[in-house]
N, C-alpha and C. Protein backbone atom coordinates (compact mmCIF):
# COMPACT_ATOMS: atom_id res chain seq x y z
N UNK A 1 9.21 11.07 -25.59
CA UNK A 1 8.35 12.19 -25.23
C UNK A 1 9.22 13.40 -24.89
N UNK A 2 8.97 14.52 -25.64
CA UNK A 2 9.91 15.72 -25.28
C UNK A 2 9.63 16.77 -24.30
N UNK A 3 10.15 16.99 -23.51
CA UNK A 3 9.44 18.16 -22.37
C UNK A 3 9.11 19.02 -22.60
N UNK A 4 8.38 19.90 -21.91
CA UNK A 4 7.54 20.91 -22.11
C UNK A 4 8.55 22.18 -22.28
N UNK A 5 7.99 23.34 -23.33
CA UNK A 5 8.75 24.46 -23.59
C UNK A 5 9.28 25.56 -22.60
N UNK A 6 8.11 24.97 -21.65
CA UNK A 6 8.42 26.25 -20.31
C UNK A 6 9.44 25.83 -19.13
N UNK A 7 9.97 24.95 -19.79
CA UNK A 7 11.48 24.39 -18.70
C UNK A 7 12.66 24.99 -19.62
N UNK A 8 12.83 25.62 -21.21
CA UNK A 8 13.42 25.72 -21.67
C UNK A 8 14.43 26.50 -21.20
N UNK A 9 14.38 28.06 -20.32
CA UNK A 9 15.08 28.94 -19.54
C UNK A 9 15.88 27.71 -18.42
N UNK A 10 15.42 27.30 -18.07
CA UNK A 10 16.12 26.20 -16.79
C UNK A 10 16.82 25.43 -17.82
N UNK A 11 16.70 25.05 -18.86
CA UNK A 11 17.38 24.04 -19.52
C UNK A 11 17.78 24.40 -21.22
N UNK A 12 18.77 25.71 -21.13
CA UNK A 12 18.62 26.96 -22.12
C UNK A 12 19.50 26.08 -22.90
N UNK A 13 20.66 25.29 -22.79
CA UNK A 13 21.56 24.73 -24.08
C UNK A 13 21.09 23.10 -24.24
N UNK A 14 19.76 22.77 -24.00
CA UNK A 14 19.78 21.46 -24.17
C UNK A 14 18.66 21.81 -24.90
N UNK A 15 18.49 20.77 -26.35
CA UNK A 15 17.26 20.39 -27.31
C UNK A 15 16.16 19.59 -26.31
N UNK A 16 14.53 20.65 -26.09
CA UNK A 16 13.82 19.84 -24.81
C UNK A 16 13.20 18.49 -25.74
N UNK A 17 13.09 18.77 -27.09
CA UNK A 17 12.44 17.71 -28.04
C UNK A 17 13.36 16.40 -27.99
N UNK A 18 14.19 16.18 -27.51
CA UNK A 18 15.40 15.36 -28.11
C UNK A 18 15.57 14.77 -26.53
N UNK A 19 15.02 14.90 -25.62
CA UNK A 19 15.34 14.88 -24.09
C UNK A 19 14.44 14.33 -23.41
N UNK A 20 14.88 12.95 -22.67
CA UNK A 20 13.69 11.93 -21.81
C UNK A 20 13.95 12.05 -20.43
N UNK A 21 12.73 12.64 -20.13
CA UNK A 21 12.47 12.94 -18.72
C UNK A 21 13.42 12.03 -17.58
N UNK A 22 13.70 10.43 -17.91
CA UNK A 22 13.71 9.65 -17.54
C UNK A 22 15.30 9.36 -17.43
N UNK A 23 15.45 9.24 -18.50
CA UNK A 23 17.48 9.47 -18.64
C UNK A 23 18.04 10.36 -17.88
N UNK A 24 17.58 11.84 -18.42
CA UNK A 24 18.32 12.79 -17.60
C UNK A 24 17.55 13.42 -16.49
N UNK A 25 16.81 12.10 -15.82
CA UNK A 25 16.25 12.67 -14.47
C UNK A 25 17.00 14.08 -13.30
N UNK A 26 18.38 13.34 -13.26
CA UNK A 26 19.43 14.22 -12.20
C UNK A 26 19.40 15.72 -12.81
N UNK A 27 20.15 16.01 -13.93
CA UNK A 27 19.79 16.66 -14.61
C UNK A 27 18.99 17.42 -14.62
N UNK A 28 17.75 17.13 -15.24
CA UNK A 28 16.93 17.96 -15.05
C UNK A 28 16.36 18.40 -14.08
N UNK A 29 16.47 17.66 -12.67
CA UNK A 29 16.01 18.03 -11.44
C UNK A 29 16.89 19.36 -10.93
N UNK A 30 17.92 19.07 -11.08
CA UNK A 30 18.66 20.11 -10.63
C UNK A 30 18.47 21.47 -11.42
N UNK A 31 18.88 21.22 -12.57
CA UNK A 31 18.53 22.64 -13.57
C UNK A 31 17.63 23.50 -12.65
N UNK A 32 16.48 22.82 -13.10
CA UNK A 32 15.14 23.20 -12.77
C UNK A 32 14.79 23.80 -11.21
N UNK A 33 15.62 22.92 -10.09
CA UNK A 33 14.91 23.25 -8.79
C UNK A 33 16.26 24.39 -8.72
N UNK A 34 17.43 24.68 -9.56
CA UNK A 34 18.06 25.92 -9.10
C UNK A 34 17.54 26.73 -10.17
N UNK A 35 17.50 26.77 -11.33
CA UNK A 35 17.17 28.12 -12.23
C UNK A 35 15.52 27.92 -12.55
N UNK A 36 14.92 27.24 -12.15
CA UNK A 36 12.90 27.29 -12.71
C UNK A 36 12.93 28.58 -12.05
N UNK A 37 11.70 28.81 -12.95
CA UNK A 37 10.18 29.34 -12.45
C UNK A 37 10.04 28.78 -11.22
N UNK A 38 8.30 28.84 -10.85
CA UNK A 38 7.47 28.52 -10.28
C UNK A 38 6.94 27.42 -11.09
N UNK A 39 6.04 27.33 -12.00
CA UNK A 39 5.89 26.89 -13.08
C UNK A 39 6.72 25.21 -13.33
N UNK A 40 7.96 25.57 -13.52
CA UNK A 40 9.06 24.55 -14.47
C UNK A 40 9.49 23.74 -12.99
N UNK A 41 9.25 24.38 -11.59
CA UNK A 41 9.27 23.52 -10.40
C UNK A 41 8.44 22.79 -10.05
N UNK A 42 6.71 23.40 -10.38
CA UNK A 42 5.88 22.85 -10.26
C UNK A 42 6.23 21.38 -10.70
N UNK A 43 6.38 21.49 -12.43
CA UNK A 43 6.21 20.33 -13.12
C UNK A 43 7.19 19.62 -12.67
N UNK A 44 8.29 19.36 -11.59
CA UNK A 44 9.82 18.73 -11.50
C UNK A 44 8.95 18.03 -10.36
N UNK A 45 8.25 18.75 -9.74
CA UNK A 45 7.61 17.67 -8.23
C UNK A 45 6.59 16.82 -8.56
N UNK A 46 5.57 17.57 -9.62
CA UNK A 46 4.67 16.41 -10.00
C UNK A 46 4.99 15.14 -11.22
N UNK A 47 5.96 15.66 -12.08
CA UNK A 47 6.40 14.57 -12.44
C UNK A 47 7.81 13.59 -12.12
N UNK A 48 8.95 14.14 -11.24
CA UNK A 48 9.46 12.80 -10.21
C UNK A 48 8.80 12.91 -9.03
N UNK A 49 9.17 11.49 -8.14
CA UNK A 49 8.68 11.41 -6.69
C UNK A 49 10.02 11.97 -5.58
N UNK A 50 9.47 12.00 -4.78
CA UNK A 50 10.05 12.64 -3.31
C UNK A 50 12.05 11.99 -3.88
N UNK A 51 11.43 10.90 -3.51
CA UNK A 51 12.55 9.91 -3.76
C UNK A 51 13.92 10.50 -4.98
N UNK A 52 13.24 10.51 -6.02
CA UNK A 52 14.46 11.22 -7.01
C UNK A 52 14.77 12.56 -6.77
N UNK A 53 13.60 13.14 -6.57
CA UNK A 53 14.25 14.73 -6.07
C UNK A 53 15.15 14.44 -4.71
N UNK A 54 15.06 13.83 -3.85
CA UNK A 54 16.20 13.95 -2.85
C UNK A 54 17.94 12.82 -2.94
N UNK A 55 17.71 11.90 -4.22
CA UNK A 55 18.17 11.79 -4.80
C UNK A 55 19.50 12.61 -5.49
N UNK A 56 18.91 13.69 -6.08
CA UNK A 56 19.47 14.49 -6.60
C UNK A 56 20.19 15.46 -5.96
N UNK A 57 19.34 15.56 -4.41
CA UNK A 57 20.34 16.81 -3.62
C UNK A 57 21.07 16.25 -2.65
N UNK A 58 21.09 14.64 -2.70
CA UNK A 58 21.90 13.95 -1.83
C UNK A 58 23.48 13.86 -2.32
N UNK A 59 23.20 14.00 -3.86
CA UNK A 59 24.28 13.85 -4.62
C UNK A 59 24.69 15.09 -5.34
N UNK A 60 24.48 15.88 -5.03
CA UNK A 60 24.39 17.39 -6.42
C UNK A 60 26.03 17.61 -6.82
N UNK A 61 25.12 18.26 -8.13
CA UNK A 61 26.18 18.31 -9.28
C UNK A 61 26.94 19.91 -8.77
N UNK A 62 28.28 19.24 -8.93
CA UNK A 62 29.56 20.21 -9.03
C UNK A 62 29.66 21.56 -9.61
N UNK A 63 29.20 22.07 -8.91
CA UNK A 63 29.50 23.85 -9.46
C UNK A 63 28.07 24.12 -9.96
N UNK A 64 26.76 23.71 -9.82
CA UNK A 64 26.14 24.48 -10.68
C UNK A 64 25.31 24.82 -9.76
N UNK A 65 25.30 24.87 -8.33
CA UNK A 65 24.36 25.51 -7.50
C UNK A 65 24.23 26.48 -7.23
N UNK A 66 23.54 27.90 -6.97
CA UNK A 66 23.53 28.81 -6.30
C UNK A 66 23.49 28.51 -4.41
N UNK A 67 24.50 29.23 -3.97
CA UNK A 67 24.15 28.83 -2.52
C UNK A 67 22.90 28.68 -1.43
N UNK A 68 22.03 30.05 -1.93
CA UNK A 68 21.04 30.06 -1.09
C UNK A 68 19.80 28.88 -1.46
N UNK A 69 20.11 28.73 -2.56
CA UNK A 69 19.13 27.90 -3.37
C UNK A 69 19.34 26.39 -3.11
N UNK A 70 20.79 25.55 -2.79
CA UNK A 70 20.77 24.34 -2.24
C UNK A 70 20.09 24.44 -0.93
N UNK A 71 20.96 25.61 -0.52
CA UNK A 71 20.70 25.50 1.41
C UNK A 71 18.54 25.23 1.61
N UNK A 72 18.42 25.92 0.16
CA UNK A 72 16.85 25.84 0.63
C UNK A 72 16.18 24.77 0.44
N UNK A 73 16.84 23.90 -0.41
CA UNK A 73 16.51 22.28 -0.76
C UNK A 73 16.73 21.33 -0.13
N UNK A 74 17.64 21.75 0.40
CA UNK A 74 18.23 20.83 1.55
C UNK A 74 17.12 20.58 3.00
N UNK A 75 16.97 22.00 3.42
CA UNK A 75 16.06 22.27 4.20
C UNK A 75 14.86 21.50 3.79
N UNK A 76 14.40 21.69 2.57
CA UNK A 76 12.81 21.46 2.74
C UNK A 76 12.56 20.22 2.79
N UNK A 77 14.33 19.73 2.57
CA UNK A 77 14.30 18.10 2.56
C UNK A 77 14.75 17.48 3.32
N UNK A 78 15.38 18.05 4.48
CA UNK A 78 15.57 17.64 5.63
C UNK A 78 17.26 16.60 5.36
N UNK A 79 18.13 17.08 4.80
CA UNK A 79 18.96 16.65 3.75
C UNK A 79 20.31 17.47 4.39
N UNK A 80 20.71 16.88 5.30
CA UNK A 80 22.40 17.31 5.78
C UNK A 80 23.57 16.66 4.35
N UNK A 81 24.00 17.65 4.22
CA UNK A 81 25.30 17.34 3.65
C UNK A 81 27.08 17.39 3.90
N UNK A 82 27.88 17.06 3.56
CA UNK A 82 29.03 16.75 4.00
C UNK A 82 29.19 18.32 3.93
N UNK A 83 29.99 19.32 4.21
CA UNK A 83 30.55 20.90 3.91
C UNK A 83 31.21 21.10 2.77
N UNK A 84 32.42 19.67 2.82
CA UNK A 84 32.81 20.01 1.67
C UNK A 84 31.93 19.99 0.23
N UNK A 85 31.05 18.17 0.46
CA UNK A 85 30.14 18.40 -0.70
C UNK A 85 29.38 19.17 -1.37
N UNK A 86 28.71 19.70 -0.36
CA UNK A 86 28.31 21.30 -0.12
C UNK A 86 28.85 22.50 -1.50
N UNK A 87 29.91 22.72 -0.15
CA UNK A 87 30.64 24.11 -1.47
C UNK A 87 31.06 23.17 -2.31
N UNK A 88 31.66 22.42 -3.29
CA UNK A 88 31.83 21.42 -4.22
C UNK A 88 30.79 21.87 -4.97
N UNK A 89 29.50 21.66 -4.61
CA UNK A 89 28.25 21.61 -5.45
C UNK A 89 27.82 23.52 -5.85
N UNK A 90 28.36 24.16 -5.13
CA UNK A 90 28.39 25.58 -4.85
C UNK A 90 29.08 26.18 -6.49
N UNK A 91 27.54 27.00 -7.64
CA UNK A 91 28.90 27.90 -8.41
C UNK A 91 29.27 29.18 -7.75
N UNK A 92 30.26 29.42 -7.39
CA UNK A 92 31.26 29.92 -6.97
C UNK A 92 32.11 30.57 -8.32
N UNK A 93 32.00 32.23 -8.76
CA UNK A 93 32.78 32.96 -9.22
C UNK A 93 34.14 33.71 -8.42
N UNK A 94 34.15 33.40 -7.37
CA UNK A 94 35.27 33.90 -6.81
C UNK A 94 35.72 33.07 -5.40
N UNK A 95 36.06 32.31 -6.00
CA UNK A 95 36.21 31.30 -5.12
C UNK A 95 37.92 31.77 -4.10
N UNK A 96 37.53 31.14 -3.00
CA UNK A 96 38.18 31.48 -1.69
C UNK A 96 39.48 30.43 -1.24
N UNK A 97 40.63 30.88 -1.44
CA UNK A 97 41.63 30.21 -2.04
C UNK A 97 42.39 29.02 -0.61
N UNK A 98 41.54 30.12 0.83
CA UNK A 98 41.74 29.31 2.34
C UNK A 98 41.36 28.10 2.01
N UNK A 99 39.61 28.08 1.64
CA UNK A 99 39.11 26.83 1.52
C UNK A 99 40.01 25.70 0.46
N UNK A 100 39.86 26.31 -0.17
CA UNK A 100 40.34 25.18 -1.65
C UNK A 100 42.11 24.78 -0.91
N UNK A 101 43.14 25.49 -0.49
CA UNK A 101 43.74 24.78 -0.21
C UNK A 101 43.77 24.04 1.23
N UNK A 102 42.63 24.57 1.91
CA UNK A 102 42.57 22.90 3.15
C UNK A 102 42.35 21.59 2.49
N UNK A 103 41.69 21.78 1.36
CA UNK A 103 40.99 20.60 1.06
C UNK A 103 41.63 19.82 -0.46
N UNK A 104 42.56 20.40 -1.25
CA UNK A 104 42.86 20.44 -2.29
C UNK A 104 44.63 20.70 -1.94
């Protein structure tokens, strides 16, 4: 089953015809709850449960977050994360060279 066209902006270099909701659950949760609509979020809550969406921000993917946009997922999910995991998950164009060498 291929996803719907109006996730396509959230999910601009992936074929949505060729793509199972189910495989690339993580994936697409994330895309979607940082670059959706209204719309392409809607459809991310009614079709996974609580469970995979927090899932996904328990674990989030490396560099592709906007900051204000985890911090707000986190929140609504009641979802502490490590700091470092945090900025880790943070895209970051100008990244801050203090941090990276405490930790790196």
């Amino acid at each position: 089953m291929s996803l719907p066209n109006f996730l396509q902006p959230a999910l601009w270099s992936y074929d949505l015809s060729k793509m199972d909701k189910n495989r690339y659950k993580k994936m697409i949760i994330s895309q979607v709850l940082n670059y959706g609509d209204k719309q392409a979020k809607a459809w991310v809550l009614t079709n996974y449960s609580k469970q995979d969406i927090k899932n996904s921000l328990l674990r989030p993917q490396r560099g592709i977050w906007f900051r204000d946009t985890l911090r707000e997922w986190l929140a609504k999910n009641n979802i502490m994360l490590d700091p470092l995991e945090f900025e880790m998950a943070i895209r970051d164009l100008n990244p801050r060279p203090k941090l990276t060498q405490l930790f790196f």
